[in-house]
Protein backbone atom coordinates (compact mmCIF):
# COMPACT_ATOMS: atom_id res chain seq x y z
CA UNK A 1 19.81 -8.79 21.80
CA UNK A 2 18.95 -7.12 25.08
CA UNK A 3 15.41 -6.72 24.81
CA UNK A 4 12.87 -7.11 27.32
CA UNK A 5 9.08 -6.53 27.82
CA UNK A 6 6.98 -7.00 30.72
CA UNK A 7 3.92 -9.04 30.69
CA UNK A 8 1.13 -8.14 33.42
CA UNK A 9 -0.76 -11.30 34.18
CA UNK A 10 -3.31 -11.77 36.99
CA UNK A 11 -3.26 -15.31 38.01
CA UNK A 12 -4.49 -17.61 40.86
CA UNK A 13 -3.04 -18.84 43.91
CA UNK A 14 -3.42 -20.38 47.42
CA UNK A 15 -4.96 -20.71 50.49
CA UNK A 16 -3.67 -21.09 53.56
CA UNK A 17 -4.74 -24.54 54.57
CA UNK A 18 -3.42 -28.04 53.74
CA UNK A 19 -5.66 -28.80 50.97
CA UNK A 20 -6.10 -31.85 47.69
CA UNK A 21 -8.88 -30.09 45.87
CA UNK A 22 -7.63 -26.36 44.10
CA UNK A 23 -8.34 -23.48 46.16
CA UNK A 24 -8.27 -19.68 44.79
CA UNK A 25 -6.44 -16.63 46.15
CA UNK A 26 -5.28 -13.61 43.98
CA UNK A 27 -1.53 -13.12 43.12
CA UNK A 28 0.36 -11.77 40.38
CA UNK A 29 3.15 -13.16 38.44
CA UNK A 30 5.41 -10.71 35.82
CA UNK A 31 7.09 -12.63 32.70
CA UNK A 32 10.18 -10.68 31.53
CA UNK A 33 11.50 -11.54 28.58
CA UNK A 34 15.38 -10.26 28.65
CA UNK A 35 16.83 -11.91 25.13
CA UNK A 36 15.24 -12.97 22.37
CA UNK A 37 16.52 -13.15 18.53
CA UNK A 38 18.50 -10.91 16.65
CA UNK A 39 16.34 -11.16 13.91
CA UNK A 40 12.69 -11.85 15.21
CA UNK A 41 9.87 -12.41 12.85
CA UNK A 42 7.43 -9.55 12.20
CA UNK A 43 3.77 -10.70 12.82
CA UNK A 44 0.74 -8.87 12.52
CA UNK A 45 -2.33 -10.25 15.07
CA UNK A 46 -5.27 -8.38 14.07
CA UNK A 47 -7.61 -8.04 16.93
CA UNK A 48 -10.67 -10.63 16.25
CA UNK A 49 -14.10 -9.88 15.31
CA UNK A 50 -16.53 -10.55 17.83
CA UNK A 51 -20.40 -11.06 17.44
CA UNK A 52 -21.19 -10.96 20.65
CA UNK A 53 -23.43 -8.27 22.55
CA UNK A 54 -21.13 -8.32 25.45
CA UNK A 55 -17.58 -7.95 25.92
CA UNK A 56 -15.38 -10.82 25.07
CA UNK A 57 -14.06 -12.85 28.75
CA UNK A 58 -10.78 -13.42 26.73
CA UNK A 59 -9.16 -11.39 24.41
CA UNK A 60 -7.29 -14.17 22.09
CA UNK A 61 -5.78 -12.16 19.81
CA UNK A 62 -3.60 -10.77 22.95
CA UNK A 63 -3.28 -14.24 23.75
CA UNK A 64 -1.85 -15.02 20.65
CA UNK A 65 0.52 -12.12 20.69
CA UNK A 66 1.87 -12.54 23.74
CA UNK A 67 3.00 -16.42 23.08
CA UNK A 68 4.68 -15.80 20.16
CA UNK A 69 6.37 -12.79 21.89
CA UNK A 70 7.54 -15.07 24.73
CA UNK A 71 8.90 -17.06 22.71
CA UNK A 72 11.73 -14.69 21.50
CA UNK A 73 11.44 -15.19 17.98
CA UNK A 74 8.21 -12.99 16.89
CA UNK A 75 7.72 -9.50 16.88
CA UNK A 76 4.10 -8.79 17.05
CA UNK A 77 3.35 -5.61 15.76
CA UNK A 78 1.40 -2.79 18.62
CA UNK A 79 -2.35 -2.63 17.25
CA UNK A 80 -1.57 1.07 17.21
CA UNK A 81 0.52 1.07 13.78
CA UNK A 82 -2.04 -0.96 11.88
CA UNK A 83 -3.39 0.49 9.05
CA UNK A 84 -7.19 -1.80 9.02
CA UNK A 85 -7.99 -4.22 10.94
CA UNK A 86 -9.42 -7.03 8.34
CA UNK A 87 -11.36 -10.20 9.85
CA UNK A 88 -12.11 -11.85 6.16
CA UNK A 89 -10.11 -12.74 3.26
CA UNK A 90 -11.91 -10.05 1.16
CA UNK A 91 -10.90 -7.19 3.30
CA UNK A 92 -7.09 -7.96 3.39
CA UNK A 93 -4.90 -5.56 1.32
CA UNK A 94 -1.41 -6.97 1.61
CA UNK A 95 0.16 -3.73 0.27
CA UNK A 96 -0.41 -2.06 3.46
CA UNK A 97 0.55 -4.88 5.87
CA UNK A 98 4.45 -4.90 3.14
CA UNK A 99 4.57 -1.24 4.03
CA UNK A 100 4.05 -2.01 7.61
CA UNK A 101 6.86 -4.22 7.09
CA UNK A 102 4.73 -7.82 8.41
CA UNK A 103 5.99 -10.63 7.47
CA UNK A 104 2.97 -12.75 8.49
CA UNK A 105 -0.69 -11.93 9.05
CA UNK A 106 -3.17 -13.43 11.43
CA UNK A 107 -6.88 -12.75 11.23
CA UNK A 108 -9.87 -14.25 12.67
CA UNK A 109 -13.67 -13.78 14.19
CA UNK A 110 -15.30 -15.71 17.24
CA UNK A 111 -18.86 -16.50 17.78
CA UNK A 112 -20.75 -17.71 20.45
CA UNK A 113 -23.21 -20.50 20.06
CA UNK A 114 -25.81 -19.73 23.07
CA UNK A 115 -27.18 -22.92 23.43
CA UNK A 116 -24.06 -25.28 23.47
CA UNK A 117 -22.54 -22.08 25.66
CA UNK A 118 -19.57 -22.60 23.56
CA UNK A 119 -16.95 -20.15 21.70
CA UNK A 120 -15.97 -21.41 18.05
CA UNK A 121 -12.99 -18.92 16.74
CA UNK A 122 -11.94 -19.15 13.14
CA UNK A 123 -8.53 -18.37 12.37
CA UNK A 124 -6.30 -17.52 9.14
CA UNK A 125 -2.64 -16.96 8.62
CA UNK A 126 -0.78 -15.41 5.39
CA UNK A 127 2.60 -14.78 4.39
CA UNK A 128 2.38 -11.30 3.34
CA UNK A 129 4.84 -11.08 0.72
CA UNK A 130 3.30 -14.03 -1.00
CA UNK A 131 0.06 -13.12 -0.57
CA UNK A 132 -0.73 -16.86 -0.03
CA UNK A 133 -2.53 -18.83 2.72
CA UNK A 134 -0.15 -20.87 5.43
CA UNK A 135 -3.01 -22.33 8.01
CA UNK A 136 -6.29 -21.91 8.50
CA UNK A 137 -8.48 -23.43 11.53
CA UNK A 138 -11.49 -23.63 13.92
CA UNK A 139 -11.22 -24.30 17.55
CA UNK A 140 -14.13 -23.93 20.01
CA UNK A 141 -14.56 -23.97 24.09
CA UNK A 142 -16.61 -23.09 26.82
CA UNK A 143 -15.59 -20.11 29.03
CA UNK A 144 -12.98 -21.78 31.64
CA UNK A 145 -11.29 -23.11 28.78
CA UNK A 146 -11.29 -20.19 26.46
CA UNK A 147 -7.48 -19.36 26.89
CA UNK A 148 -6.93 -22.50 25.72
CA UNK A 149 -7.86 -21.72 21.97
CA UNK A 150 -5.21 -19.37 21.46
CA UNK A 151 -2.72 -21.35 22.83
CA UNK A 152 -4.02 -23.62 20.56
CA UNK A 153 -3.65 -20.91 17.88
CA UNK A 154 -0.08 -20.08 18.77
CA UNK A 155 1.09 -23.52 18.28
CA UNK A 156 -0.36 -24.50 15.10
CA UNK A 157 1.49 -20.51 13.94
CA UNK A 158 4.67 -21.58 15.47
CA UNK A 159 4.43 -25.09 13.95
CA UNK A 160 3.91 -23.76 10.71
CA UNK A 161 6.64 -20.78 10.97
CA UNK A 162 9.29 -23.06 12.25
CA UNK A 163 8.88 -26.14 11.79
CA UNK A 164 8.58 -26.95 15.57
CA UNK A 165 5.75 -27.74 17.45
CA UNK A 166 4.83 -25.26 20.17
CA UNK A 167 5.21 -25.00 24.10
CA UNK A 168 2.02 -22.89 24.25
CA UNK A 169 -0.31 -26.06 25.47
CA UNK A 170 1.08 -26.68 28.08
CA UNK A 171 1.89 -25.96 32.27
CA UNK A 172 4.29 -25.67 34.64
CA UNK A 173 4.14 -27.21 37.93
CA UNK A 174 6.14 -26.20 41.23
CA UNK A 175 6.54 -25.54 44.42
CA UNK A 176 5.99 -22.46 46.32
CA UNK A 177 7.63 -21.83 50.08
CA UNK A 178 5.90 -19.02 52.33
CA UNK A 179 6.20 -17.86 55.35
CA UNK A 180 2.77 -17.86 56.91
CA UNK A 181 1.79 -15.72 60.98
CA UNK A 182 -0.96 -16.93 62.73
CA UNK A 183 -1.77 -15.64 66.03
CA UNK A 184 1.32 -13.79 66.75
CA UNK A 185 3.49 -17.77 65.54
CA UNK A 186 5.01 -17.83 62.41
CA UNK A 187 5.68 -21.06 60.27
CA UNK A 188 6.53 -21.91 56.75
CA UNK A 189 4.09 -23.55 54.34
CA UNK A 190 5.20 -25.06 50.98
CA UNK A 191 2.74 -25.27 48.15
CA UNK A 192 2.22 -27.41 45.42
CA UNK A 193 1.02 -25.18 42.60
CA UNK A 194 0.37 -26.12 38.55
CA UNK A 195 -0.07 -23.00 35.87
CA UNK A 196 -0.40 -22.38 32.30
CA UNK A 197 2.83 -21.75 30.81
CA UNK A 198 1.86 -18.39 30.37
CA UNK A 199 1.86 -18.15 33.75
CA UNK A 200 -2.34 -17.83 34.20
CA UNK A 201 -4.82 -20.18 35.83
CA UNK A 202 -2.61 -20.91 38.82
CA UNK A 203 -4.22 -23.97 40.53
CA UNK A 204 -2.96 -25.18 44.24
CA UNK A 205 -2.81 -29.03 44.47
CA UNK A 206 -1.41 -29.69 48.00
CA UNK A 207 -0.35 -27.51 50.66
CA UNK A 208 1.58 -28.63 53.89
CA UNK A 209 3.69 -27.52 56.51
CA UNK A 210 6.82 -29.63 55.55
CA UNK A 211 8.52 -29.49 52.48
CA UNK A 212 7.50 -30.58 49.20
CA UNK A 213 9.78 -32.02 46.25
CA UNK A 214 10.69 -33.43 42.71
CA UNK A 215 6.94 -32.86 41.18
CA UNK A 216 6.79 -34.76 37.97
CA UNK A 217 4.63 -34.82 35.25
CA UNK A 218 2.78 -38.43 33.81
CA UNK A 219 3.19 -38.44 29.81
CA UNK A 220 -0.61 -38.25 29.50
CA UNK A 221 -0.48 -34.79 32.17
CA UNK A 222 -3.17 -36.33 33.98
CA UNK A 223 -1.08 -36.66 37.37
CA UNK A 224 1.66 -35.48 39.30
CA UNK A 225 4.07 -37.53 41.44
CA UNK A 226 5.99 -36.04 44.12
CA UNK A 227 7.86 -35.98 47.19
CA UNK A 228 5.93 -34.99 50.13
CA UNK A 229 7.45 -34.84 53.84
CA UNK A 230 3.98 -34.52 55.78
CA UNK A 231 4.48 -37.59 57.69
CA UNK A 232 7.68 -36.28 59.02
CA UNK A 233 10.00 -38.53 56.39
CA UNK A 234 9.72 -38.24 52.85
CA UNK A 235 7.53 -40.55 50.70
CA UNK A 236 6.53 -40.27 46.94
CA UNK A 237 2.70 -39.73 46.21
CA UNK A 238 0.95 -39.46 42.47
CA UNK A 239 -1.92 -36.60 42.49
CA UNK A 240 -4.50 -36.60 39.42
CA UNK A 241 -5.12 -33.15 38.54
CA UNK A 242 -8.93 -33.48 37.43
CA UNK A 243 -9.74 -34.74 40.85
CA UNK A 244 -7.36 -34.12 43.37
CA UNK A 245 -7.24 -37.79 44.17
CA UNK A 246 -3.58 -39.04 45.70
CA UNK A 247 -2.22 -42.23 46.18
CA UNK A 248 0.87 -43.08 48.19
CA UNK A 249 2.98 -45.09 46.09
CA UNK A 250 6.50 -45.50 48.48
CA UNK A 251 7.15 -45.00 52.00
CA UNK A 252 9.90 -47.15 52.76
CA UNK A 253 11.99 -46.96 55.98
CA UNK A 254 14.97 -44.45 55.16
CA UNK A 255 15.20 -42.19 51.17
CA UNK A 256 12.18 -42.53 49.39
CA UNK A 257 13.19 -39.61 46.21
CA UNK A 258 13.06 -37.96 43.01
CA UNK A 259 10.24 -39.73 41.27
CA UNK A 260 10.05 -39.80 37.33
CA UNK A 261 7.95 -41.00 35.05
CA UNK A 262 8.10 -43.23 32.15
CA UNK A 263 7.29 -42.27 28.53
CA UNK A 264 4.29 -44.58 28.29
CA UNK A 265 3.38 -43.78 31.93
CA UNK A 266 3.66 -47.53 32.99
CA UNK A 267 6.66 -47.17 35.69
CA UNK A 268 8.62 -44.54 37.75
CA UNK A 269 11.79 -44.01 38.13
CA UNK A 270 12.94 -43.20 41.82
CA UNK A 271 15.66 -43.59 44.85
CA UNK A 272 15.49 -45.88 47.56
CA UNK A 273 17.87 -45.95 50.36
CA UNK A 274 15.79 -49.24 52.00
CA UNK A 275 18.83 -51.72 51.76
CA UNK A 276 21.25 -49.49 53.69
CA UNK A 277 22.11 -46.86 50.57
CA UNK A 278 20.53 -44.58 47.59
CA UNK A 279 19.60 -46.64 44.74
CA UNK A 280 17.63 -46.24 41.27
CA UNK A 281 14.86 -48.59 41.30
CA UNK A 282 12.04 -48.62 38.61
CA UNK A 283 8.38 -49.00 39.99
CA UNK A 284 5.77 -50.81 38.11
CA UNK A 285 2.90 -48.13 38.22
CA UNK A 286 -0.37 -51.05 37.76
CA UNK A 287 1.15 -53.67 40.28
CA UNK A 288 3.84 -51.76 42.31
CA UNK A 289 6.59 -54.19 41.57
CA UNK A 290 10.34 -52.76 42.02
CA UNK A 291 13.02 -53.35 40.04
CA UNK A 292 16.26 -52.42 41.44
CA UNK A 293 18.22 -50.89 38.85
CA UNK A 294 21.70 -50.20 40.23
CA UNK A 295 24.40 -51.33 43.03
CA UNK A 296 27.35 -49.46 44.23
CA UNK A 297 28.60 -48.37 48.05
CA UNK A 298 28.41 -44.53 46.54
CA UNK A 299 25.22 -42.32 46.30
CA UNK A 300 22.55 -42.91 43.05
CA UNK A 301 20.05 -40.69 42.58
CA UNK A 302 18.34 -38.33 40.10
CA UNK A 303 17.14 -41.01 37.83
CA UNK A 304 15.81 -39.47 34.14
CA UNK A 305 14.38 -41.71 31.72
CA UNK A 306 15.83 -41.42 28.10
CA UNK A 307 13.60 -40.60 25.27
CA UNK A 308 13.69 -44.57 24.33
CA UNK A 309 12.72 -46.00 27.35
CA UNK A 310 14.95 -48.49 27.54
CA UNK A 311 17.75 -46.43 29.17
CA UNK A 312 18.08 -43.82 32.55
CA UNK A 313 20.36 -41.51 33.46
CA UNK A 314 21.17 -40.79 37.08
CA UNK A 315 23.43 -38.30 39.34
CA UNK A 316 26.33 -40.20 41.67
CA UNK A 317 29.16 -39.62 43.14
CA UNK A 318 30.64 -43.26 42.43
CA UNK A 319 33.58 -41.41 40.77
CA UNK A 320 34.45 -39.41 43.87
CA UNK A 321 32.02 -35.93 42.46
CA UNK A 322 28.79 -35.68 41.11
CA UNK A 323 28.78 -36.70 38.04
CA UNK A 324 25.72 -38.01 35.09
CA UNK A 325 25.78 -41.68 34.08
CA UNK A 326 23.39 -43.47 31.45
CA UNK A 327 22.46 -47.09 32.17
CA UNK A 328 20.97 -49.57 29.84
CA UNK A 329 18.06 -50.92 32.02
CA UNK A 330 18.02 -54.45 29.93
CA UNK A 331 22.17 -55.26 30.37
CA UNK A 332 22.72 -53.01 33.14
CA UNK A 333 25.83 -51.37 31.49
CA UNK A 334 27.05 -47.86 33.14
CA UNK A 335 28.50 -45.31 30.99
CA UNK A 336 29.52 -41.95 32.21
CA UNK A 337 28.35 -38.84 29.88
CA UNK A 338 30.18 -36.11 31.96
CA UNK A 339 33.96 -35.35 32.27
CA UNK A 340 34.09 -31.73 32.37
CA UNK A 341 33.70 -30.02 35.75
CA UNK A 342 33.93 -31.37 39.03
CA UNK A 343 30.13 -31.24 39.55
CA UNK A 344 27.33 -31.90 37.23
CA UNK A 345 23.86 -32.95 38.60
CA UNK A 346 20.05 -32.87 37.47
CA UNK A 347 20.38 -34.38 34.11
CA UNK A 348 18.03 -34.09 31.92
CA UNK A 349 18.09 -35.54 27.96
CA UNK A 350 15.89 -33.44 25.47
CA UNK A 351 13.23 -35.19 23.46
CA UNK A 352 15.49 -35.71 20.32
CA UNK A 353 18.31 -37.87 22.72
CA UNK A 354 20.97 -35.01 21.27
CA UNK A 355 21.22 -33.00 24.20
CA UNK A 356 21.86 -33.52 28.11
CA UNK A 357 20.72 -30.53 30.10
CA UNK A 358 21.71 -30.13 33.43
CA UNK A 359 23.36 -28.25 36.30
CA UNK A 360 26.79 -27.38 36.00
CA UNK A 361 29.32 -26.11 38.60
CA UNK A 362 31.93 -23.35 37.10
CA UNK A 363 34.36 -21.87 39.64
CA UNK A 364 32.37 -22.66 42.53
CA UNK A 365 28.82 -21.47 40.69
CA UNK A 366 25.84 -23.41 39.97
CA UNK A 367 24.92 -22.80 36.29
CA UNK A 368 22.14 -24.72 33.74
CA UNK A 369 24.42 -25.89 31.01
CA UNK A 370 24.11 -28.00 27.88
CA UNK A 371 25.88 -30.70 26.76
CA UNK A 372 25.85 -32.09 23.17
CA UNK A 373 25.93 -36.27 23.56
CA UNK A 374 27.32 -36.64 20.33
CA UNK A 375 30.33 -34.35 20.31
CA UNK A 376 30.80 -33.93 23.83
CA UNK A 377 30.89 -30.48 24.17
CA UNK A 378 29.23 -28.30 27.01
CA UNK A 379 27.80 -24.94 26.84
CA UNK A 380 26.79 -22.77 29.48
CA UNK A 381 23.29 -21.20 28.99
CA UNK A 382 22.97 -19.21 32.38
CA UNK A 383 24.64 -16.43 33.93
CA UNK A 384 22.84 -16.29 37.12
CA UNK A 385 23.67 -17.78 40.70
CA UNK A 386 22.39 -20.52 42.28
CA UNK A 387 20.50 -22.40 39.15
CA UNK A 388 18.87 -25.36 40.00
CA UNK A 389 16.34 -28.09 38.66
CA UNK A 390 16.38 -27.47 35.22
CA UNK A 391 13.25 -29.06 33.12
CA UNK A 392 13.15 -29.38 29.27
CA UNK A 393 9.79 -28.16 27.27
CA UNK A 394 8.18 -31.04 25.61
CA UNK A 395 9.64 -29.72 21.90
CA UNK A 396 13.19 -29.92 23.49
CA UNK A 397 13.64 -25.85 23.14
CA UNK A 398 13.54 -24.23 26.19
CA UNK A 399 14.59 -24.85 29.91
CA UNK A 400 12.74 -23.67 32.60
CA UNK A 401 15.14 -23.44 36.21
CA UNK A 402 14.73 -22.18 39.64
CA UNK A 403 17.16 -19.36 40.88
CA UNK A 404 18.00 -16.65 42.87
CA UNK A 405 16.73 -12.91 42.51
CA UNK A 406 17.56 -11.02 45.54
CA UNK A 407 16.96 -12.64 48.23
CA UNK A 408 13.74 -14.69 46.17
CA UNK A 409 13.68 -17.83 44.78
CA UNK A 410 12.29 -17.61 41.25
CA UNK A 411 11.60 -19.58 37.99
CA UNK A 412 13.43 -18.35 34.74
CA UNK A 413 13.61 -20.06 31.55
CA UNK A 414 16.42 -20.48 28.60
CA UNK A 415 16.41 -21.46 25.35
CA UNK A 416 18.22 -24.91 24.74
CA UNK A 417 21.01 -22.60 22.28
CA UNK A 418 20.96 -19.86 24.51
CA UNK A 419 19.61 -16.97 22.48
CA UNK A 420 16.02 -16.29 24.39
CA UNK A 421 15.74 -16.09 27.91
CA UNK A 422 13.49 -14.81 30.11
CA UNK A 423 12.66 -14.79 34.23
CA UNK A 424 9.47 -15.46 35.90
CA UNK A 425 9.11 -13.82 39.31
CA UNK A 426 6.32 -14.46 41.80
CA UNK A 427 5.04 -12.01 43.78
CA UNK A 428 4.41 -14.18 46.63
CA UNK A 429 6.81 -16.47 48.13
CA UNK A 430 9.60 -18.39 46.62
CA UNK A 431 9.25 -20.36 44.00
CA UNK A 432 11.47 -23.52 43.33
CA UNK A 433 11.63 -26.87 41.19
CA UNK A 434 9.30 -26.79 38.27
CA UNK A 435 8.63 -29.37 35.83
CA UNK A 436 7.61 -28.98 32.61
CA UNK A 437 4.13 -30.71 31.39
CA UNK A 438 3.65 -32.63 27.62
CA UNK A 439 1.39 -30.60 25.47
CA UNK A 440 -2.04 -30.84 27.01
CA UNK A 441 -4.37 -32.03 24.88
CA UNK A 442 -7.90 -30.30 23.78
C-alpha cells in the first residue's frame, strides 16, 4: 500500500453574501489518494473518438480514469504506454493490450447531435484475456451535464468488475467556515456548499454569518435539511437543490438538532429539547406531526434511521458516556450496540444493516471506527486526530469524515475495511460535516 496520486480539479465556490440561489467563485480542491489495494485492477481507458470540429468541453475518458482510480482498486494505465488507441471493435488487437499487461479495456466515441445540442457517447468494455465483451452502453447530455456521463460510465464498469454498484453518481454536501474582512472588521461566514463526489461543480446553497449544521440528504437528493443558527438559535430548515426554495420545518423554544431523513423521504428524524430535555422525535414531512420517540432525564440525540425503517439509532449518555442505542420505533424497546470504549458517538448503520460506523474515542483520540453488529467487534479505520461526522456512501463502501490537517479542517474519506483511503483538502476555508448523497439519478 502507500500509494498516492494527486488529482488537480478546478471547481466552484462562493460568494460572499448570504444567499438561497448558487452563486460562483473560483477555488480549487486536491483529492489525494494515500492507500488503495495491494492488488489493483489494471484498466486500459482509451481516449474517445470525437467527431466534433471543436475541442471536446469534457474529456470523459479522464473522467472515467480518474473514478476508478479514486476508488483504490483500478489502475488505469498513463495514455503514454498504449500501443493504439482503438474506438471500434474492429480495430482492437487484444495481443497488445496482454502485453501491456490490461486486464480490462474501455473504448468509446462521442458525437454531437447539433440540433437537440446534445452529446450521445457510446461505450464498450472487454476483458482482455478473454477477448469477450462485459458491457456495452449509450448515454447522452447537454453540456452542464456532460460530466455526468462518465460518472455514469464508471459505475456501470465498477458494477460490472465488482459486483457493487458505484459511488461515482453522486455528491457531497458540507459546510465551509471562513473568515471574511470587510472594511478593516473581520467576521466569520459559514457556507453551505454541495459537489460532485469528484469534488467538481461546487454549488453554494446558503451562506450566513452564524453557524450552519447536520446537512442531510432526502432519499430522492432533491433537498437538503439542516441546522441553521441565523435567527440567533438553531432551527432545522429543508432546501431543494433545483430551486433554492427553503422551508422552516422546527423552531421550537430551546434544541431544535441533527435532522435525518427517512428512507422513503416521508419523516425526519431530529432532537428536541422543548419539554425541558434532548429528545428523538420523528417529524411527519406532509403534515408536520411529531412523534416523540424517546424519554429519559439523560441527553438523546444523533438519531440515524436503520436501513428498515422501522428502527433508529441515537447517541446518549443515559449510561453515564456516550454511547449508540437502537430503538424499535413500533414497541419502543432500547438496546445498546456499544460496549467498548468510553465514548462512541455519530452512528451511522451501512446500507446492508451489517455495519455501525461511527466515532470512536481511543486513549483520549477521536477516531472513525467500525463496528460489525453481528459479531460485535470494532475496528478502527482512521489514524488521524480529531475525526468527526462520519457519512456512509450509498453502496455502504466508503466513509467520508471531517478532520484536522494542520491547523485546517478538511474532508477525508475511508473505505468501510480500511484498505483505501484518501483526504480531500480545500483550499479555502475549513471544511466540516459532510453527508453523503444516494446515487443521483440521470
Amino acid at each position: 500500500m502507500g500509494v498516492m496520486k494527486r488529482i488537480r480539479l478546478v471547481v466552484l465556490g462562493a460568494g460572499l453574501l448570504l444567499a438561497m440561489a448558487p452563486q460562483l467563485l473560483w477555488a480549487e480542491l486536491t483529492i489525494e489518494i494515500t492507500q488503495g489495494q495491494d492488488n489493483p485492477v489494471s484498466i486500459a481507458i482509451v481516449p474517445f473518438e470525437w467527431s466534433g470540429d471543436k475541442p471536446m468541453p469534457e474529456d470523459l475518458s479522464e473522467i472515467v480514469s480518474d473514478d476508478l482510480y479514486r476508488s483504490g482498486q483500478f489502475s488505469p494505465m498513463p495514455r503514454g504506454n498504449m500501443l493504439s488507441f482503438p474506438h471500434y471493435e474492429n480495430q482492437v488487437h487484444f495481443r497488445d493490450w496482454s502485453m501491456l499487461g490490461a486486464e480490462y479495456l474501455l473504448i468509446g466515441h462521442i458525437d454531437f447531435d447539433a440540433g437537440a445540442q446534445r452529446y450521445h457517447a457510446a461505450y464498450t468494455l472487454y476483458n482482455v484475456p478473454s477477448g469477450q465483451k462485459v458491457v456495452a452502453g449509450n448515454f447522452s447530455a447537454t453540456t452542464p451535464n456532460l460530466r455526468d456521463i462518465g460518472h455514469a460510465i464508471s459505475d456501470k464498469i465498477y458494477h460490472k468488475i465488482t459486483g457493487i454498484e458505484g459511488n461515482f453518481s453522486t455528491r457531497i454536501v458540507y459546510v465551509t467556515e471562513h473568515k471574511i474582512e470587510v472594511d478593516g472588521l473581520s467576521f466569520k461566514e459559514y457556507r453551505l456548499e454541495v459537489a460532485d463526489a469528484d469534488g467538481h461543480r461546487v454549488r453554494n446553497l446558503l451562506r450566513s454569518k452564524e453557524p450552519i449544521l447536520s446537512p442531510d440528504w432526502s432519499a430522492d437528493g432533491e433537498h437538503i435539511a439542516y441546522v441553521s443558527f441565523e435567527s440567533d438559535r438553531p432551527a432545522i430548515y429543508t432546501q431543494r437543490l433545483s430551486t433554492g426554495e427553503r422551508t422552516l420545518i422546527s423552531s421550537f423554544r430551546g434544541l431544535n438538532g441533527a435532522p435525518d431523513w427517512s428512507a422513503d423521504g416521508k419523516k425526519i428524524a431530529l432532537v428536541l429539547s422543548k419539554d425541558g430535555n434532548p429528545e428523538i422525535y420523528t417529524l411527519d414531512v406532509a403534515t408536520k406531526k411529531l412523534q416523540r420517540v424517546t424519554r429519559h432525564f439523560a441527553i438523546d440525540t444523533e438519531p440515524r434511521w436503520l436501513p428498515d425503517g422501522k428502527s433508529l439509532i441515537f447517541t446518549s449518555n443515559r449510561g453515564g458516556k456516550p454511547q449508540i442505542y437502537k430503538v424499535t420505533l413500533m414497541t419502543g424497546k432500547i438496546e445498546r450496540l456499544t460496549f467498548e470504549g468510553d465514548y462512541n458517538a455519530r452512528g451511522q448503520v451501512t446500507p446492508n444493516g451489517h455495519f455501525l460506523v461511527m466515532v470512536h474515542r481511543t486513549q483520549g483520540v477521536f477516531h472513525i471506527a467500525v463496528q460489525d453488529l453481528r459479531r460485535g467487534v470494532v475496528r478502527t479505520l482512521t489514524q488521524t486526530e480529531l475525526d468527526e461526522s462520519p457519512s456512509i456512501s450509498p453502496n455502504g463502501t466508503m466513509v467520508v469524515y471531517a478532520t484536522q490537517s494542520g491547523n485546517r479542517g478538511i474532508l477525508a474519506a475511508v473505505s468501510v475495511d480500511g484498505s483505501v483511503k484518501m483526504r480531500l483538502p480545500s483550499s479555502r476555508g475549513n471544511v466540516r460535516e459532510p453527508s453523503w448523497s444516494p446515487v443521483m439519478s440521470r
